[in-house]
C-alpha atoms as a PDB file:
ATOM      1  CA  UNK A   1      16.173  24.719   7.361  1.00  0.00           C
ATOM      2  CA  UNK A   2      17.059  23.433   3.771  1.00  0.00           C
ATOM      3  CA  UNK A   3      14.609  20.479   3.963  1.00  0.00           C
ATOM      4  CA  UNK A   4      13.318  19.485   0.660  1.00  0.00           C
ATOM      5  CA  UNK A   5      16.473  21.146  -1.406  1.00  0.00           C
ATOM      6  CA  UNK A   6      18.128  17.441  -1.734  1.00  0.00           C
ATOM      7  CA  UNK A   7      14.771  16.176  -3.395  1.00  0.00           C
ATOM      8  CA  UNK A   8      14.420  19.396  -5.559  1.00  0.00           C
ATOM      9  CA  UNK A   9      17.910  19.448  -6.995  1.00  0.00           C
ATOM     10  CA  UNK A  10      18.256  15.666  -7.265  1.00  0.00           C
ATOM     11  CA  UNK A  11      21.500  15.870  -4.575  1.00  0.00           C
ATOM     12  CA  UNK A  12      20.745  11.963  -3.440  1.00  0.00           C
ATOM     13  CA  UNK A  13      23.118   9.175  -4.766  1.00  0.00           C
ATOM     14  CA  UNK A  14      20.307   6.776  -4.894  1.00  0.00           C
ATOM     15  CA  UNK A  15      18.020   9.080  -7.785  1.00  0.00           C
ATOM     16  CA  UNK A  16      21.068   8.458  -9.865  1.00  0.00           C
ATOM     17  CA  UNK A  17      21.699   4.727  -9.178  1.00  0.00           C
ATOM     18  CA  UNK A  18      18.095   3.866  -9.416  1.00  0.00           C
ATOM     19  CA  UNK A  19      17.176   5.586 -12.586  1.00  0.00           C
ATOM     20  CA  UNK A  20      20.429   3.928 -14.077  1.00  0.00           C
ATOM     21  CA  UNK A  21      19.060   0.432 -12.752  1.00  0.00           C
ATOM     22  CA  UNK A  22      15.678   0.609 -13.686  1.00  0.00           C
ATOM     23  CA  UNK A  23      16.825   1.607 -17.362  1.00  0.00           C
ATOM     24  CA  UNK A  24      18.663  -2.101 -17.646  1.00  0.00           C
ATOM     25  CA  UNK A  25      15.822  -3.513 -15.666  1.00  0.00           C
ATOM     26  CA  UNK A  26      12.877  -2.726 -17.905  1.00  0.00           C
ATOM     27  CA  UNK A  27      14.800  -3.986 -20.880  1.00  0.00           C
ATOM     28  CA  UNK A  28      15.599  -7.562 -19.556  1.00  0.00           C
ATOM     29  CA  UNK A  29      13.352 -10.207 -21.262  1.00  0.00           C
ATOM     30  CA  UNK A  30      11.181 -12.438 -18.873  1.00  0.00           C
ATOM     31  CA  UNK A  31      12.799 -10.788 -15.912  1.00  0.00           C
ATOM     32  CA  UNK A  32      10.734 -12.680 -13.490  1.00  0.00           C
ATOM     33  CA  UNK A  33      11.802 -15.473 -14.447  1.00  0.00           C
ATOM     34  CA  UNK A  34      15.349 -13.948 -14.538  1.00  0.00           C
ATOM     35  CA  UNK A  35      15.121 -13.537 -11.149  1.00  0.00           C
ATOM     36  CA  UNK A  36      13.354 -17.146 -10.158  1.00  0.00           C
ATOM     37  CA  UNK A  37      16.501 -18.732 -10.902  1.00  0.00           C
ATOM     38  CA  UNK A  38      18.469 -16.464  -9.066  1.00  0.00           C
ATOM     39  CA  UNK A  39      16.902 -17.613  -6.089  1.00  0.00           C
ATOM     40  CA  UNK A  40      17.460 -21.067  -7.519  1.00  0.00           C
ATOM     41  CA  UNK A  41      21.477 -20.094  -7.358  1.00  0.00           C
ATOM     42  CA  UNK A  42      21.192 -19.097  -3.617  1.00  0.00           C
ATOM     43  CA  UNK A  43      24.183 -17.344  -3.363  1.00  0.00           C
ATOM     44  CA  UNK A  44      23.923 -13.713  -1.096  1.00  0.00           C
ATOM     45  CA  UNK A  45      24.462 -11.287  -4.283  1.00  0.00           C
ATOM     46  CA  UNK A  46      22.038 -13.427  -6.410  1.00  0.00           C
ATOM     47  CA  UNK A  47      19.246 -13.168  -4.405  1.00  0.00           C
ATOM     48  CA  UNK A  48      19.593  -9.270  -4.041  1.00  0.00           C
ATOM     49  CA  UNK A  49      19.910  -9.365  -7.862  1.00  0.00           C
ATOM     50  CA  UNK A  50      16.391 -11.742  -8.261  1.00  0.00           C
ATOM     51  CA  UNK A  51      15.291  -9.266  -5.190  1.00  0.00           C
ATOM     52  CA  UNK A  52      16.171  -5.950  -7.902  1.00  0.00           C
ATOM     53  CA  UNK A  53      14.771  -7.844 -11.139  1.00  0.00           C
ATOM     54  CA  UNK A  54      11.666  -8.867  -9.727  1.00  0.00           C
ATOM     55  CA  UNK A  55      10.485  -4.825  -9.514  1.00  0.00           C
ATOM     56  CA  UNK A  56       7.271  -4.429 -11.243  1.00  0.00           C
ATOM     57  CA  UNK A  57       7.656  -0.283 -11.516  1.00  0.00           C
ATOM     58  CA  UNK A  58      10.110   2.167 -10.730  1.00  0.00           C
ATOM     59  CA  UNK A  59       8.549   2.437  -7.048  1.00  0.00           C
ATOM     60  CA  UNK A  60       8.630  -0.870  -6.387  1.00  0.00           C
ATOM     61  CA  UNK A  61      12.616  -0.955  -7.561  1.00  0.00           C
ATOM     62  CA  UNK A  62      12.798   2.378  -5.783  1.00  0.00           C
ATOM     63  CA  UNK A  63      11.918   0.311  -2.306  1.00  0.00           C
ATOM     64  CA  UNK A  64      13.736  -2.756  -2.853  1.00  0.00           C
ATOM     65  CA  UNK A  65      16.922  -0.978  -3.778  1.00  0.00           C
ATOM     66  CA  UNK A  66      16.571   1.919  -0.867  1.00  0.00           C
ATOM     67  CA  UNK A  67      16.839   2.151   3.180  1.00  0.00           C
ATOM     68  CA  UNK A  68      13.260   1.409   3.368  1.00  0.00           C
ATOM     69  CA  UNK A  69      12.727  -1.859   4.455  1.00  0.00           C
ATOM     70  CA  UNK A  70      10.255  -4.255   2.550  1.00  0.00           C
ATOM     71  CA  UNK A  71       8.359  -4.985   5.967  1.00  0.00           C
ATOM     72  CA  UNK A  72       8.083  -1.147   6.073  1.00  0.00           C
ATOM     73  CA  UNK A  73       6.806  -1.219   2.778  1.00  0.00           C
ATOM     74  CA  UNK A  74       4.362  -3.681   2.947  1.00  0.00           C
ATOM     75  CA  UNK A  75       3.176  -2.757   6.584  1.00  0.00           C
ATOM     76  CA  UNK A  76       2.924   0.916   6.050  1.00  0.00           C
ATOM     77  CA  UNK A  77       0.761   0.161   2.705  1.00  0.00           C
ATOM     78  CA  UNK A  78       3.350   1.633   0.363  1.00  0.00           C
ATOM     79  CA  UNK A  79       2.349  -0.386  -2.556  1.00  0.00           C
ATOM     80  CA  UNK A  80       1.776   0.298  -6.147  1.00  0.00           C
ATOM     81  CA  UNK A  81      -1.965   0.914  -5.226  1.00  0.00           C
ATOM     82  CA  UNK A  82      -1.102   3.383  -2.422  1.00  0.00           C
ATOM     83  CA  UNK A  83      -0.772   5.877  -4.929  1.00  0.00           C
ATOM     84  CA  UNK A  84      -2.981   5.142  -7.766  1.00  0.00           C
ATOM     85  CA  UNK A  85      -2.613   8.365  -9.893  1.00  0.00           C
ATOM     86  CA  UNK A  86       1.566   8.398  -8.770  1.00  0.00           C
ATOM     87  CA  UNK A  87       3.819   9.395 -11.534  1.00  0.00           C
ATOM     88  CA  UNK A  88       5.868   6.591 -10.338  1.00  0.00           C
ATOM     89  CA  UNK A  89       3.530   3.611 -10.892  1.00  0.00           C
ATOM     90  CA  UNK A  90       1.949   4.925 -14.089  1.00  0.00           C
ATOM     91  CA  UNK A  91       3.851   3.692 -17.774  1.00  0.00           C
ATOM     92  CA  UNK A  92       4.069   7.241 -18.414  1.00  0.00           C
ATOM     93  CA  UNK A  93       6.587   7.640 -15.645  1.00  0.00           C
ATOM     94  CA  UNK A  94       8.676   5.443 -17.622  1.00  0.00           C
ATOM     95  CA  UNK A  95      10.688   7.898 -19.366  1.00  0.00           C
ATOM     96  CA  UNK A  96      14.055   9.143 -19.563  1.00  0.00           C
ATOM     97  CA  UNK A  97      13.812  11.735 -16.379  1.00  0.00           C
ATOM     98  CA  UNK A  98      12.862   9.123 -13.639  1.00  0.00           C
ATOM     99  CA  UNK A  99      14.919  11.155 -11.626  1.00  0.00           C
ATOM    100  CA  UNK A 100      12.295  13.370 -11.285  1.00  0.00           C
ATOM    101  CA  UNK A 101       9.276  11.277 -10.612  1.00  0.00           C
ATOM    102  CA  UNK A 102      12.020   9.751  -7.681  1.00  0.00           C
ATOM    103  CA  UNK A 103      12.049  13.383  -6.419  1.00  0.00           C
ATOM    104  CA  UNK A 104       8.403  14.242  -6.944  1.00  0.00           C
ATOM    105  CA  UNK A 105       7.798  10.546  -4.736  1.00  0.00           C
ATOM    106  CA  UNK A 106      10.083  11.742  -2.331  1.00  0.00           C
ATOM    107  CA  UNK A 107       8.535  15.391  -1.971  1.00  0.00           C
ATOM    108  CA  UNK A 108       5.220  13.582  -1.619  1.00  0.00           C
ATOM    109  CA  UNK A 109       5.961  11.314   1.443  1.00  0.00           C
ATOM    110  CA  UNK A 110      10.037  11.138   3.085  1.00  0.00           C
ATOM    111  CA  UNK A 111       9.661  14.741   3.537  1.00  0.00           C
ATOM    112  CA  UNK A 112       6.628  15.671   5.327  1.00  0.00           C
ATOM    113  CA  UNK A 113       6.491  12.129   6.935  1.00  0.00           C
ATOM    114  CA  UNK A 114      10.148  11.566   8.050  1.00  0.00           C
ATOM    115  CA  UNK A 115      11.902  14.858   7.840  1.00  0.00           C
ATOM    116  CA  UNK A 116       9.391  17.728   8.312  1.00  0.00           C
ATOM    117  CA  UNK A 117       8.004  15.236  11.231  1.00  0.00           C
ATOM    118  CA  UNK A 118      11.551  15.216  12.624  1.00  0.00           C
ATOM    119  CA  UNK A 119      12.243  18.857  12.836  1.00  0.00           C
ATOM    120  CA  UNK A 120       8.490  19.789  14.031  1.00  0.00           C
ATOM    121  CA  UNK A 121       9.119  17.342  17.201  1.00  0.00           C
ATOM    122  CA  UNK A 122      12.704  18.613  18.010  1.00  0.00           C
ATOM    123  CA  UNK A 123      11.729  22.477  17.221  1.00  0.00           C
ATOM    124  CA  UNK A 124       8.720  22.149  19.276  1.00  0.00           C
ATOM    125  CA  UNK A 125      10.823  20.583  22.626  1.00  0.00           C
ATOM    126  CA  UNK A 126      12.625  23.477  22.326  1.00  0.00           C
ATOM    127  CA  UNK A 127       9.318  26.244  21.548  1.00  0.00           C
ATOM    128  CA  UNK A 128      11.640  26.986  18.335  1.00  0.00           C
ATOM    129  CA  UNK A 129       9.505  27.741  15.061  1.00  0.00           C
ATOM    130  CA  UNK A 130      11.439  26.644  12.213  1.00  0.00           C
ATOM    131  CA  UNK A 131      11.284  27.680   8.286  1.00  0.00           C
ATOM    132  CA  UNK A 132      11.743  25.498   5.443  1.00  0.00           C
ATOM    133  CA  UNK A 133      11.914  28.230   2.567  1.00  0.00           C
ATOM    134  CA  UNK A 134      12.569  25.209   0.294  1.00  0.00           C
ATOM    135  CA  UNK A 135       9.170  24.177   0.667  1.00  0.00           C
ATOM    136  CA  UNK A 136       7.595  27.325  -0.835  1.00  0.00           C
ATOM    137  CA  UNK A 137       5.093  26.493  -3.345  1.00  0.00           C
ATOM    138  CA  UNK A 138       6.326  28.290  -5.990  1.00  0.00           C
ATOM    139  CA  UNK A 139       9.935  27.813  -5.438  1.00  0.00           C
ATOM    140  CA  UNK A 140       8.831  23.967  -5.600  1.00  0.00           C
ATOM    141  CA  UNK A 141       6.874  24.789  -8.482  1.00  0.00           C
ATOM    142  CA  UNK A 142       9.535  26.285 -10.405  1.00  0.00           C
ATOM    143  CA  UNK A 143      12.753  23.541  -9.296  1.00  0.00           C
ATOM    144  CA  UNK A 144      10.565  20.827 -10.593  1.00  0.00           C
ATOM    145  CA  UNK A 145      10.194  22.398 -13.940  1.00  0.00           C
ATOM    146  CA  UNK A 146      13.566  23.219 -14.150  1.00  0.00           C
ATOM    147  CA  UNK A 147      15.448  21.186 -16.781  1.00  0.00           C
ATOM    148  CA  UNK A 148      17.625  18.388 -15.078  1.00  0.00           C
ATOM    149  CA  UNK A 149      20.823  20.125 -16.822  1.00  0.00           C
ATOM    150  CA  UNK A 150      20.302  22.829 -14.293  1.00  0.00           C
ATOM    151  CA  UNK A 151      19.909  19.953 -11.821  1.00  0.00           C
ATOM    152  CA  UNK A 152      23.225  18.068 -12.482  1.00  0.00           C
ATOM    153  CA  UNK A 153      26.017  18.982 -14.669  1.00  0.00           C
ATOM    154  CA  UNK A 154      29.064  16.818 -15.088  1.00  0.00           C
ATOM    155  CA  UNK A 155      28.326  14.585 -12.183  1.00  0.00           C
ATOM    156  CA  UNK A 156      27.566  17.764  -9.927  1.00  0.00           C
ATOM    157  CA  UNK A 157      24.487  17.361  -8.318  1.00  0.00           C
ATOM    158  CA  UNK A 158      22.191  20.493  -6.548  1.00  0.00           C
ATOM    159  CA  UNK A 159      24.227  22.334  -9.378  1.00  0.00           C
ATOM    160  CA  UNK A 160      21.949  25.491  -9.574  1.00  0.00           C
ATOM    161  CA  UNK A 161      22.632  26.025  -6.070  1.00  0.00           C
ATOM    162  CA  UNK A 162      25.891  25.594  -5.723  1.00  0.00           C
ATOM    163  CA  UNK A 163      26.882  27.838  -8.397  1.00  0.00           C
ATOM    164  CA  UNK A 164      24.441  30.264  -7.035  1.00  0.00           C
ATOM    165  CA  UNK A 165      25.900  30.485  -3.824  1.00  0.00           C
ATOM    166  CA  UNK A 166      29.586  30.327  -5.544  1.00  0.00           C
ATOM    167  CA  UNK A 167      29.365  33.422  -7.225  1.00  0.00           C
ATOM    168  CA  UNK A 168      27.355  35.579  -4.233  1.00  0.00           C
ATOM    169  CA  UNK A 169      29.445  34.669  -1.656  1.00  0.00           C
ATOM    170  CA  UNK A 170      32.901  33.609  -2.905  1.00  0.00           C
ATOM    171  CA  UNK A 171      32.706  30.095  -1.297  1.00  0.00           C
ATOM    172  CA  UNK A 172      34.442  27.808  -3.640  1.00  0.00           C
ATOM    173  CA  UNK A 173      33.958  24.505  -1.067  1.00  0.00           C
ATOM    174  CA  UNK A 174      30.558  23.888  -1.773  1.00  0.00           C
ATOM    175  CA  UNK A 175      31.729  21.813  -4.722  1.00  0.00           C
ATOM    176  CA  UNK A 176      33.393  19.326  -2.372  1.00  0.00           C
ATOM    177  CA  UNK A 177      31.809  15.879  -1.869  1.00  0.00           C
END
């Protein structure tokens, strides 16, 4: 299967709009109370605005801007202190490639709890053993050290792969969006 090669080569929309977000985020000045009167305003896009500036980390915008819901959040303890030692919910995570850490979070619990879960239950109705060669240790090992040029390159995302499989098999489509 190619599980795990959209959080390796950064090929969700969402790394990209979230990194972008949480950049203005940090910045704003007493954002909490930013966002309080928002919610004062009560109009449908300011309270999803107050909802976005009232992030304490980069995981906690990374829930409250993605299909996770914040009952699911809450309820399934995915909190800042869920993951103490987390890239995500450290200051040093803070940096410039937070599309990375997004990844690494990603790597560390939507794959092998929603999509390797998935695949296990279907391939096993069917006595089916499936592969995931993107899940190889050291092929994980070496995309996540891999600069994010070779990531994304002129708005191309999974860009290392796609040229990769441009140039060994002719296939010029699997730059199309």
């Amino acid at each position: 299967t190619g599980d795990a090669a959209d959080e390796l080569f950064l090929d969700y929309e969402r790394y990209l709009h979230i990194s972008k977000a949480w950049s203005v985020i940090k910045l704003v000045p007493l954002r909490n109370h930013v966002a309080f009167l928002l919610r004062l305003i009560g109009t449908s896009w300011a309270q999803k605005l107050s909802h976005k500036l009232s992030a304490k980390s980069l995981l906690d915008l990374y829930h409250k801007s993605s299909w996770i819901s914040d009952a699911d959040y809450f309820i399934s303890g995915r909190n800042d202190s869920y993951f103490p030692n987390n890239p995500l919910t450290t200051n040093a995570a803070i940096n410039p490639d937070c599309l990375t850490s997004l990844s690494l979070y990603d790597l560390q619990t939507y794959v092998p709890e929603d999509i390797n879960y998935k695949v296990d239950r279907a391939t096993m109705a069917y006595s089916i053993e499936a592969r995931s060669p993107f899940l190889d240790h050291i092929l994980v090992e070496k995309a996540l050290g891999l600069p994010l040029e070779d990531k994304i390159k002129n708005g191309v995302q999974k860009v290392l792969l796609k040229d990769w499989l441009s140039s060994r098999y002719r296939i010029k489509s699997v730059y199309r969006k």
